[in-house]
N, C-alpha and C. Protein backbone atom coordinates (compact mmCIF):
# COMPACT_ATOMS: atom_id res chain seq x y z
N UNK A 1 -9.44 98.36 51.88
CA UNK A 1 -10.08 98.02 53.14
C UNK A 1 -10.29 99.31 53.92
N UNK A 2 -11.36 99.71 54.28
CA UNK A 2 -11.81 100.52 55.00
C UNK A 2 -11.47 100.63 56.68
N UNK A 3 -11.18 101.78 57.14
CA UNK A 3 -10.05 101.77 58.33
C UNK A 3 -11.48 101.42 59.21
N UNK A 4 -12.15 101.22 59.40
CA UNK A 4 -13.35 100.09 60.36
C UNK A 4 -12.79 98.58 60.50
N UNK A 5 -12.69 98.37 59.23
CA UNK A 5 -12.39 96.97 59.43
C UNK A 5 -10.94 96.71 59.40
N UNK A 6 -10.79 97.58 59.01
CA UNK A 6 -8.81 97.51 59.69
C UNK A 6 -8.84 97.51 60.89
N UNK A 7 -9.06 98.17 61.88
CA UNK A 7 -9.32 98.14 63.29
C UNK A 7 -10.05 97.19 63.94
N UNK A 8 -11.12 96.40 63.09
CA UNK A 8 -11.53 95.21 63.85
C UNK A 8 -10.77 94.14 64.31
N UNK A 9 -10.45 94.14 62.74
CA UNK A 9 -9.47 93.14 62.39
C UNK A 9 -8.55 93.14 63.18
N UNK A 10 -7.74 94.27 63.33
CA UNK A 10 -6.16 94.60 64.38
C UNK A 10 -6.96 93.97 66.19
N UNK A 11 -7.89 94.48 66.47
CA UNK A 11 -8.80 94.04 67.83
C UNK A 11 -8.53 92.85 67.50
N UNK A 12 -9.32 92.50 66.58
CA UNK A 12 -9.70 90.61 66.88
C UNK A 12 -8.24 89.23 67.09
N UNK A 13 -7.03 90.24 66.01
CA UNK A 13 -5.81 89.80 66.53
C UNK A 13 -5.25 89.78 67.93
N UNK A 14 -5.28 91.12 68.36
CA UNK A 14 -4.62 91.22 69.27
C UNK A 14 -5.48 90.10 70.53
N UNK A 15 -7.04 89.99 70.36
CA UNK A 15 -7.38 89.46 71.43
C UNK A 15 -7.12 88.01 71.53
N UNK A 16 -7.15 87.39 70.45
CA UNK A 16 -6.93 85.95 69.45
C UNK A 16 -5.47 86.15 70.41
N UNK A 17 -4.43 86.38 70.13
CA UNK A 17 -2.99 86.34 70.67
C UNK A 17 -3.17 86.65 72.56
N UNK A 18 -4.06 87.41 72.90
CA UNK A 18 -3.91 87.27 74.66
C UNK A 18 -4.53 85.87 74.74
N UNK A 19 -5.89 85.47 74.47
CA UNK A 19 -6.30 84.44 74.91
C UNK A 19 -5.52 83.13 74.31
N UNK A 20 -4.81 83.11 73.86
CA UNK A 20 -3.42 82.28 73.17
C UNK A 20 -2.69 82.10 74.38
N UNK A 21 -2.05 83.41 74.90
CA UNK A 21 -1.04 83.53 76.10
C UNK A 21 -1.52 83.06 77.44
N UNK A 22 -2.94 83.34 77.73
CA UNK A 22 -3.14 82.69 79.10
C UNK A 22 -3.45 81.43 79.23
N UNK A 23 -3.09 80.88 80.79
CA UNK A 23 -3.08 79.78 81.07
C UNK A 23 -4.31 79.23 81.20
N UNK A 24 -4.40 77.86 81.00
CA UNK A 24 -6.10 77.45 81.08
C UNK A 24 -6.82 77.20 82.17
N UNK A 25 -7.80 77.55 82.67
CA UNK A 25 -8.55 77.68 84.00
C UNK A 25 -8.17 76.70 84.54
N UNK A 26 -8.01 76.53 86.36
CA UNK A 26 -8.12 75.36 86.59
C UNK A 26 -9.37 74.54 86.46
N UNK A 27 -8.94 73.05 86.63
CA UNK A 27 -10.51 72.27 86.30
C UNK A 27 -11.26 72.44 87.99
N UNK A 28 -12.42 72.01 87.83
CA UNK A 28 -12.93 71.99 88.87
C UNK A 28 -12.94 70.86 90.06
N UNK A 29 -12.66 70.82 91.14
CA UNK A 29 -12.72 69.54 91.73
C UNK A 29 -13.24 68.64 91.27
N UNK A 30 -14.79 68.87 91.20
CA UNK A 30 -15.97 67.93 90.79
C UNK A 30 -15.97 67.49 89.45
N UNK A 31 -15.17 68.06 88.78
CA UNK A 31 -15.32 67.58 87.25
C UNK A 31 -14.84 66.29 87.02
N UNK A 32 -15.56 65.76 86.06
CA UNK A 32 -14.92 63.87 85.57
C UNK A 32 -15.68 63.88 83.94
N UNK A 33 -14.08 63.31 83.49
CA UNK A 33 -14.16 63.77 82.12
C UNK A 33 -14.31 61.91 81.96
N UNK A 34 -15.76 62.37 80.68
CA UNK A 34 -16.54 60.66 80.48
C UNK A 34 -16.20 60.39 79.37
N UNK A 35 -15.56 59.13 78.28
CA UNK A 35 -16.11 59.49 77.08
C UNK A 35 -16.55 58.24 77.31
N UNK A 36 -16.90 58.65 75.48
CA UNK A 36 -18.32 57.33 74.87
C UNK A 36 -17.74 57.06 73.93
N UNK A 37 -17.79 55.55 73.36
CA UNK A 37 -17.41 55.16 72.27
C UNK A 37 -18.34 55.62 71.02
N UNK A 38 -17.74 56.57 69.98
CA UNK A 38 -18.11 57.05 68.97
C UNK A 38 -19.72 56.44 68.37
N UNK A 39 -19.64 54.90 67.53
CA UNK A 39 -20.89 54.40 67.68
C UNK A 39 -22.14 54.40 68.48
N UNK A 40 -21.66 54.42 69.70
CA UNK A 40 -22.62 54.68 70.84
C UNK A 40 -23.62 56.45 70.60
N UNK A 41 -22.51 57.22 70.58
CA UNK A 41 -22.50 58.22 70.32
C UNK A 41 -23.55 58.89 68.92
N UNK A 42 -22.68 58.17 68.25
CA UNK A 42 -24.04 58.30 66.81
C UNK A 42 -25.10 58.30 66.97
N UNK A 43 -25.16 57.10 67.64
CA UNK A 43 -26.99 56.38 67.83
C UNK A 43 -27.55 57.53 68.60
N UNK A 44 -27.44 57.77 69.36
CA UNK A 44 -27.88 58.92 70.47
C UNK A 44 -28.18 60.16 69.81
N UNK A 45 -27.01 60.80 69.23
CA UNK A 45 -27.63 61.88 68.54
C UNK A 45 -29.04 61.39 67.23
N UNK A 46 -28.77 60.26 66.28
CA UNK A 46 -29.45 60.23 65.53
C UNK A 46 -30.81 59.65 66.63
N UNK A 47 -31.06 59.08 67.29
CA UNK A 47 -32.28 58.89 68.12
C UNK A 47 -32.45 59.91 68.37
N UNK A 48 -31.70 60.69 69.23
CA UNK A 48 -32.07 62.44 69.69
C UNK A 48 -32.95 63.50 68.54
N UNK A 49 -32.53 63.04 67.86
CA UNK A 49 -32.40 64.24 66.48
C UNK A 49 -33.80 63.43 66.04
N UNK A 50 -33.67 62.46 65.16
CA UNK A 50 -35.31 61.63 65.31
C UNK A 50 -36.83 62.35 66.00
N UNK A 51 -36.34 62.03 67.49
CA UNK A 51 -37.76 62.33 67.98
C UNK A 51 -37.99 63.39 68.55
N UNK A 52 -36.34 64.70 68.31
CA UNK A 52 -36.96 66.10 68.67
C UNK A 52 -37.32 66.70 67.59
N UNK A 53 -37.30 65.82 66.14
CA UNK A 53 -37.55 67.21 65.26
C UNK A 53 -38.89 65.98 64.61
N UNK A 54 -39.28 65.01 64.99
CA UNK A 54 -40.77 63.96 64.84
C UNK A 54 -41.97 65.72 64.49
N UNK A 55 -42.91 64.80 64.10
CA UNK A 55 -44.48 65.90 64.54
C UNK A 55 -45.32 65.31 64.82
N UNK A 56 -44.87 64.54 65.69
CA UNK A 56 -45.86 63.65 66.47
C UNK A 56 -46.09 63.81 68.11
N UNK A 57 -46.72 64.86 67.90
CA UNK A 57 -46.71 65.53 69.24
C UNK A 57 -47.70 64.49 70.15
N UNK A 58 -47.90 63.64 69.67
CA UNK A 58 -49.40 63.11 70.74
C UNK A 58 -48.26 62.52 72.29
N UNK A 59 -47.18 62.10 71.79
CA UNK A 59 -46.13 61.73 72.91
C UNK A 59 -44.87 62.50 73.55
N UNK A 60 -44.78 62.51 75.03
CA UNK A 60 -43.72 62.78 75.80
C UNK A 60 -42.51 62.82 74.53
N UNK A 61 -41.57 63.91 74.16
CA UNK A 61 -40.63 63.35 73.60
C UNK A 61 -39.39 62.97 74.36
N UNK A 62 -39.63 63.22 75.80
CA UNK A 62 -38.25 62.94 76.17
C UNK A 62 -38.57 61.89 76.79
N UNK A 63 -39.53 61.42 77.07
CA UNK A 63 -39.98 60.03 77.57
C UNK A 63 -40.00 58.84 76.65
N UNK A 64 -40.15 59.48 75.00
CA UNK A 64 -39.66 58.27 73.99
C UNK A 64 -38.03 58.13 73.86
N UNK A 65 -37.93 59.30 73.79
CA UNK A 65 -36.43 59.14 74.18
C UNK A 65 -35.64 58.15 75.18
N UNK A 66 -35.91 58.61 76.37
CA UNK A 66 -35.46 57.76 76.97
C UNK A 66 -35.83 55.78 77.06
N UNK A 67 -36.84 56.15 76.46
CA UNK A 67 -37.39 54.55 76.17
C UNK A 67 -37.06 54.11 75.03
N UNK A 68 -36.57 55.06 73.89
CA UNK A 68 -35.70 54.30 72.90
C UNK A 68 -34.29 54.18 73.53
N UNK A 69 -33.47 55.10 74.47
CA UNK A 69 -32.90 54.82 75.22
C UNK A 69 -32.58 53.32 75.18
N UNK A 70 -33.58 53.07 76.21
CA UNK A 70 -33.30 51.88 77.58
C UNK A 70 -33.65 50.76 76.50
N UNK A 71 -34.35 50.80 75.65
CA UNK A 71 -34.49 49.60 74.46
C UNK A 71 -33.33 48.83 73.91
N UNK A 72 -32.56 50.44 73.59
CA UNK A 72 -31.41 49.91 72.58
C UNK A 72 -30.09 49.09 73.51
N UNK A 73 -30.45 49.54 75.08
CA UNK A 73 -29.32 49.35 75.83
C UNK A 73 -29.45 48.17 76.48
N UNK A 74 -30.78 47.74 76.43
CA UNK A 74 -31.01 46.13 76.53
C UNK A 74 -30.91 45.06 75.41
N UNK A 75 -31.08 45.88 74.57
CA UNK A 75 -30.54 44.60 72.94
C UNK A 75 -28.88 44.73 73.32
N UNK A 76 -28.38 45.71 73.75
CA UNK A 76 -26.79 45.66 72.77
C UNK A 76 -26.52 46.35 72.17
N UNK A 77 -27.50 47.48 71.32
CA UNK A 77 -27.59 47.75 70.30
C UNK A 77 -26.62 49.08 70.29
C-alpha cells in the first residue's frame, strides 16, 4: 500500500471516530417526525418513479402525479 493511501485511510479513521464521539445536533423546534406505513410508501415511489421517468411529455408530470395521487387515496388503494 502506497503511503497516499495509508494516510487517507489513517484521515478517514480518525474522522469516522470524531464524528462517532459527538453528540447529535439538537432537533429543531419545528421539526415533526411523520411516518408512513411501508405499503403506502411503495405505491408512491413506484407511481413517482412511473411518471418521472414516462416519455410522455404531452402532460404536467407533477400534476399526473398528484392526480394519481388523489385517485388512489379515494379508492383505498
Amino acid at each position: 500500500m502506497s503511503l497516499r493511501k495509508l494516510s487517507i485511510l489513517l484521515l478517514l479513521r480518525a474522522g469516522g471516530a470524531r464524528a462517532q464521539s459527538q453528540s447529535p445536533p439538537t432537533p429543531d423546534p419545528d421539526y415533526e417526525q411523520v411516518s408512513v406505513p411501508a405499503p403506502r410508501t411503495v405505491s408512491l415511489i413506484v407511481d413517482a418513479a412511473s411518471i418521472l421517468f414516462s416519455r410522455n411529455e404531452d402532460e404536467n408530470k407533477v400534476k399526473a402525479l398528484v392526480d394519481r395521487r388523489r385517485e388512489r387515496s379515494q379508492k383505498g388503494d
